[in-house]
C-alpha atoms as a PDB file:
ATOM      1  CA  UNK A   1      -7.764   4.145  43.586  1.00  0.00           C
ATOM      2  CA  UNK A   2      -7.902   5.902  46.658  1.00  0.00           C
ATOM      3  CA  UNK A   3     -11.274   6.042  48.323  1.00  0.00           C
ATOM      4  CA  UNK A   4     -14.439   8.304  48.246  1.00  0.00           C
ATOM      5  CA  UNK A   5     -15.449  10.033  51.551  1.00  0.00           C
ATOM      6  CA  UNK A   6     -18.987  10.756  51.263  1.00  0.00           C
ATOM      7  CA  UNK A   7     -21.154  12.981  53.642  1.00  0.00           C
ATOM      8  CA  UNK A   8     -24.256  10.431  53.773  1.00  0.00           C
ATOM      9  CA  UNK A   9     -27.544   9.943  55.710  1.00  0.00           C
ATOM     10  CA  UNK A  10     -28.368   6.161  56.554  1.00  0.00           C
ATOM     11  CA  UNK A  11     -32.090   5.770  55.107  1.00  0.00           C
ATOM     12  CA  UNK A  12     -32.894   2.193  55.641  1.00  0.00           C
ATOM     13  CA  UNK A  13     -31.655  -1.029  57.059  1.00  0.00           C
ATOM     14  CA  UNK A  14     -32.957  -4.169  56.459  1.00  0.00           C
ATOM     15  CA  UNK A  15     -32.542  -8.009  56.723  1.00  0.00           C
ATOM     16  CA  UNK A  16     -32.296 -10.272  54.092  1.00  0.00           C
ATOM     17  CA  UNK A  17     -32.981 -14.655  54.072  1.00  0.00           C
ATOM     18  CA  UNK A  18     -29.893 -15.256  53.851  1.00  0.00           C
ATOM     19  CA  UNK A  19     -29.148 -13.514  57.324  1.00  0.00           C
ATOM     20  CA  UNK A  20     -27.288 -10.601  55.486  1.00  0.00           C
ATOM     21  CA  UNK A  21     -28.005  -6.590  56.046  1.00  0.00           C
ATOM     22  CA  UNK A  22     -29.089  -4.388  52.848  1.00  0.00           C
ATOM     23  CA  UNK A  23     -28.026  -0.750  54.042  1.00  0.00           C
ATOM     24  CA  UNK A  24     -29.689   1.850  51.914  1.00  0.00           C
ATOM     25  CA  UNK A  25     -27.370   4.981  52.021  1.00  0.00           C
ATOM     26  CA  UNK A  26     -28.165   8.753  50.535  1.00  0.00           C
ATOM     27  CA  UNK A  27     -25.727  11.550  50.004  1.00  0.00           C
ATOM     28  CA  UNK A  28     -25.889  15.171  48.648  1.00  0.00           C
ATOM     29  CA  UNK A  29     -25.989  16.093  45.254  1.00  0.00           C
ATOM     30  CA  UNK A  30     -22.432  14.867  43.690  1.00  0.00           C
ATOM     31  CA  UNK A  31     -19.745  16.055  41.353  1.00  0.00           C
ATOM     32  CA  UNK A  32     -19.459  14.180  37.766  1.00  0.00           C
ATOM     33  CA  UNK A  33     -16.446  12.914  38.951  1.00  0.00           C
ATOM     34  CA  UNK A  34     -17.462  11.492  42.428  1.00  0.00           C
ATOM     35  CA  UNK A  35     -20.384   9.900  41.043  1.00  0.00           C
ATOM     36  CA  UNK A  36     -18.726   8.206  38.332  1.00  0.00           C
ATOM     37  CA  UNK A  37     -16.604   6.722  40.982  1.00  0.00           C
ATOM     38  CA  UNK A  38     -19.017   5.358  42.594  1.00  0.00           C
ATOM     39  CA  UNK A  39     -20.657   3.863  39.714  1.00  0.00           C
ATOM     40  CA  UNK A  40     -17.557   2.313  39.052  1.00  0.00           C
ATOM     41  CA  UNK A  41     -18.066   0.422  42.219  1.00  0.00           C
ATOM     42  CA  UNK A  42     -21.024  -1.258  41.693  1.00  0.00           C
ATOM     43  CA  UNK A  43     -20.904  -4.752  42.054  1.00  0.00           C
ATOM     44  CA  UNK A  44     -17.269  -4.562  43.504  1.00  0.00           C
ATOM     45  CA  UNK A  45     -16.328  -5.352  46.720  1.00  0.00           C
ATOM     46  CA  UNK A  46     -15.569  -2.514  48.734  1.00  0.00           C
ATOM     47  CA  UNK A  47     -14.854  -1.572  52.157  1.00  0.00           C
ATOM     48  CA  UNK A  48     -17.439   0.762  53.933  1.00  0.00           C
ATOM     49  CA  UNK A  49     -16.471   2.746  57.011  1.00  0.00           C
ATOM     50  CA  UNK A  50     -19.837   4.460  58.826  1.00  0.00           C
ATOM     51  CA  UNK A  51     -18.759   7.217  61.466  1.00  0.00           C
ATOM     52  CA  UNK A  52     -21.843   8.964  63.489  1.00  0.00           C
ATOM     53  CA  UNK A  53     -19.843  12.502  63.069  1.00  0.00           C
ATOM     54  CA  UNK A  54     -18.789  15.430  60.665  1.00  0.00           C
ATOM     55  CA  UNK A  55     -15.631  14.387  59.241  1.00  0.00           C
ATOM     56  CA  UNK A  56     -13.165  11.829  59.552  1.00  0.00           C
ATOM     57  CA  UNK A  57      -9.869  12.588  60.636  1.00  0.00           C
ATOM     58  CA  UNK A  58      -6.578  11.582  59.276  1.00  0.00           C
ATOM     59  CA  UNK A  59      -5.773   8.614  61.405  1.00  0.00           C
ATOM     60  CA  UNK A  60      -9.325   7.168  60.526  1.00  0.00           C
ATOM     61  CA  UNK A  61      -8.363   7.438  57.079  1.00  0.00           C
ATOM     62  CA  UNK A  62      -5.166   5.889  56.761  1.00  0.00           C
ATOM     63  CA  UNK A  63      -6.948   3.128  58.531  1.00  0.00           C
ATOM     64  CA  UNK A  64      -9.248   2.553  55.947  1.00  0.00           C
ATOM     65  CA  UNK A  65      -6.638   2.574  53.149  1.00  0.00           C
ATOM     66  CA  UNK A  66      -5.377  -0.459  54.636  1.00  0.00           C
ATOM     67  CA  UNK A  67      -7.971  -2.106  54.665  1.00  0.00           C
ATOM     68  CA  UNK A  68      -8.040  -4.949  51.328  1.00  0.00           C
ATOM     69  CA  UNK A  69     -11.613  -5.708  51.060  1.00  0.00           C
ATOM     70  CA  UNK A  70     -10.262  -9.002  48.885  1.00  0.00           C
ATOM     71  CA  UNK A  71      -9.868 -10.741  52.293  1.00  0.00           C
ATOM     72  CA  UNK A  72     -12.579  -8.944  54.302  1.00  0.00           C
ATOM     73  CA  UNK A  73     -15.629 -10.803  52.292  1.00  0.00           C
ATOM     74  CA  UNK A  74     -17.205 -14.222  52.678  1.00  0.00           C
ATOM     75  CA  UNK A  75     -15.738 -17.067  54.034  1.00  0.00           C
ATOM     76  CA  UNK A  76     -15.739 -20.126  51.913  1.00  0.00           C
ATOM     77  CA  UNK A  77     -18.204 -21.636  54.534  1.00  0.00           C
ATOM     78  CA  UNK A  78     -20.097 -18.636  54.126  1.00  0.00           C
ATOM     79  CA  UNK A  79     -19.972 -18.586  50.118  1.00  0.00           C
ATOM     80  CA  UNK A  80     -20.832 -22.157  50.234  1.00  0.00           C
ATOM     81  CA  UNK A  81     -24.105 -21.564  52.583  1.00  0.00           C
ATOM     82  CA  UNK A  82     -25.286 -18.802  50.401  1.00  0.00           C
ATOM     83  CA  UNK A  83     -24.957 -20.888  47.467  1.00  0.00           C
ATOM     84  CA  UNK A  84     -26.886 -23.380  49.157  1.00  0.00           C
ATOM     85  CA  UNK A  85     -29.247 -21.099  50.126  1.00  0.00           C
ATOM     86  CA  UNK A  86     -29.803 -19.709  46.191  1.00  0.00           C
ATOM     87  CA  UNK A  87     -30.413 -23.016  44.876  1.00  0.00           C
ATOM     88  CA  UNK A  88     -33.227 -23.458  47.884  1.00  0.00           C
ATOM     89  CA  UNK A  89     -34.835 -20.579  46.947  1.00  0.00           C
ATOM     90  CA  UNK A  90     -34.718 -21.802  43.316  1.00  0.00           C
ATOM     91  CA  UNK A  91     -36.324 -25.261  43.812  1.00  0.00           C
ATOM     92  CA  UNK A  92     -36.537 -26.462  47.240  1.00  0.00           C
ATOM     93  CA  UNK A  93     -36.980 -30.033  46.269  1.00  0.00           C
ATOM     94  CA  UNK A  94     -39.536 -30.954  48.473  1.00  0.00           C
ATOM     95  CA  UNK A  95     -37.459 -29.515  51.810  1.00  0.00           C
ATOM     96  CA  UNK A  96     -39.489 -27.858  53.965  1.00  0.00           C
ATOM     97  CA  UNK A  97     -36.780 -25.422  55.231  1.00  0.00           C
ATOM     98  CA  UNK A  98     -33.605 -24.379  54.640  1.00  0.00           C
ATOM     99  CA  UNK A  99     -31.762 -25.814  57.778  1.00  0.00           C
ATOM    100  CA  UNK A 100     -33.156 -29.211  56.518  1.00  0.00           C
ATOM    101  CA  UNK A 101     -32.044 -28.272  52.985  1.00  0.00           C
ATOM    102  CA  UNK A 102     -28.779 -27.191  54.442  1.00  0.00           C
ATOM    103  CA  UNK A 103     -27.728 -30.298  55.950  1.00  0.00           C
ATOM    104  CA  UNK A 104     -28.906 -32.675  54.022  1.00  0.00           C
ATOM    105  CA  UNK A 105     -26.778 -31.001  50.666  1.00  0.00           C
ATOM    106  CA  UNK A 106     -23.550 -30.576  53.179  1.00  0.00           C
ATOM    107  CA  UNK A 107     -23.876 -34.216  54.253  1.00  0.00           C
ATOM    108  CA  UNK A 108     -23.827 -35.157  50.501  1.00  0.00           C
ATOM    109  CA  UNK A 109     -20.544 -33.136  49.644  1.00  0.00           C
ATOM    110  CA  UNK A 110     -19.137 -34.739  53.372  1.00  0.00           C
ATOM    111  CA  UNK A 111     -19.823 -37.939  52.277  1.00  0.00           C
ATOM    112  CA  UNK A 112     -18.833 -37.527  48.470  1.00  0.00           C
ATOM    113  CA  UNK A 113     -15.321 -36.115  49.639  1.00  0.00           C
ATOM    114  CA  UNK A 114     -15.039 -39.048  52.166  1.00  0.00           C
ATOM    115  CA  UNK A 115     -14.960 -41.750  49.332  1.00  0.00           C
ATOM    116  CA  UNK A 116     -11.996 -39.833  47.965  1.00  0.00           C
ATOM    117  CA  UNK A 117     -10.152 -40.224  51.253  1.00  0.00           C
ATOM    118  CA  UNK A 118      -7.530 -43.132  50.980  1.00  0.00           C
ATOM    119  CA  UNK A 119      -7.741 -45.627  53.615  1.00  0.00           C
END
């Protein structure tokens, strides 16, 4: 599927815990067709490309379409942090912070994996 090019107006940006952005986007009134393709997006990773001008020329465009958002998302450090972080928020178990939280779960897993390390 080849992308949707969308005239839009950036209406809020904000900052979540977990250190990620929320951008809150608005367009014009769209087709049936564009805005079930959109709809079909949500909760897919997709690749967002935010220009301050009119239109977006050719070039611009075929740069996008490279683009495969399957190995433009989280790291697996950064998966395993915002796992980390969900459970916190969830039941904190008596941390008083997340960076405390944070390292003492990692040091677990560190330590688990190092009894499986032949010596």
């Amino acid at each position: 599927m080849k992308g949707i090019l969308l005239p839009s107006i950036i209406e809020n940006i904000a900052t979540r815990k977990d250190n990620t952005i929320k951008i809150t986007i608005g367009t014009n009134e769209l087709s049936q067709g564009n805005a079930g393709e959109l709809f079909s997006l949500v909760n897919k990773l997709a690749v967002v490309y935010i220009s301050p001008k009119e239109a977006v020329d050719q070039r611009e465009l075929d740069q996008i379409d490279k683009i495969d958002p399957e190995f433009q998302g989280k790291t697996q450090s950064q998966r395993l942090r915002a796992v980390l972080f969900k459970l916190f928020d969830q039941d904190k178990e008596g941390f008083k912070d997340f960076d405390t939280y944070y390292k003492s779960k990692t040091e677990k897993i560190i330590e688990h994996l190092k009894t499986k390390i032949n010596v």
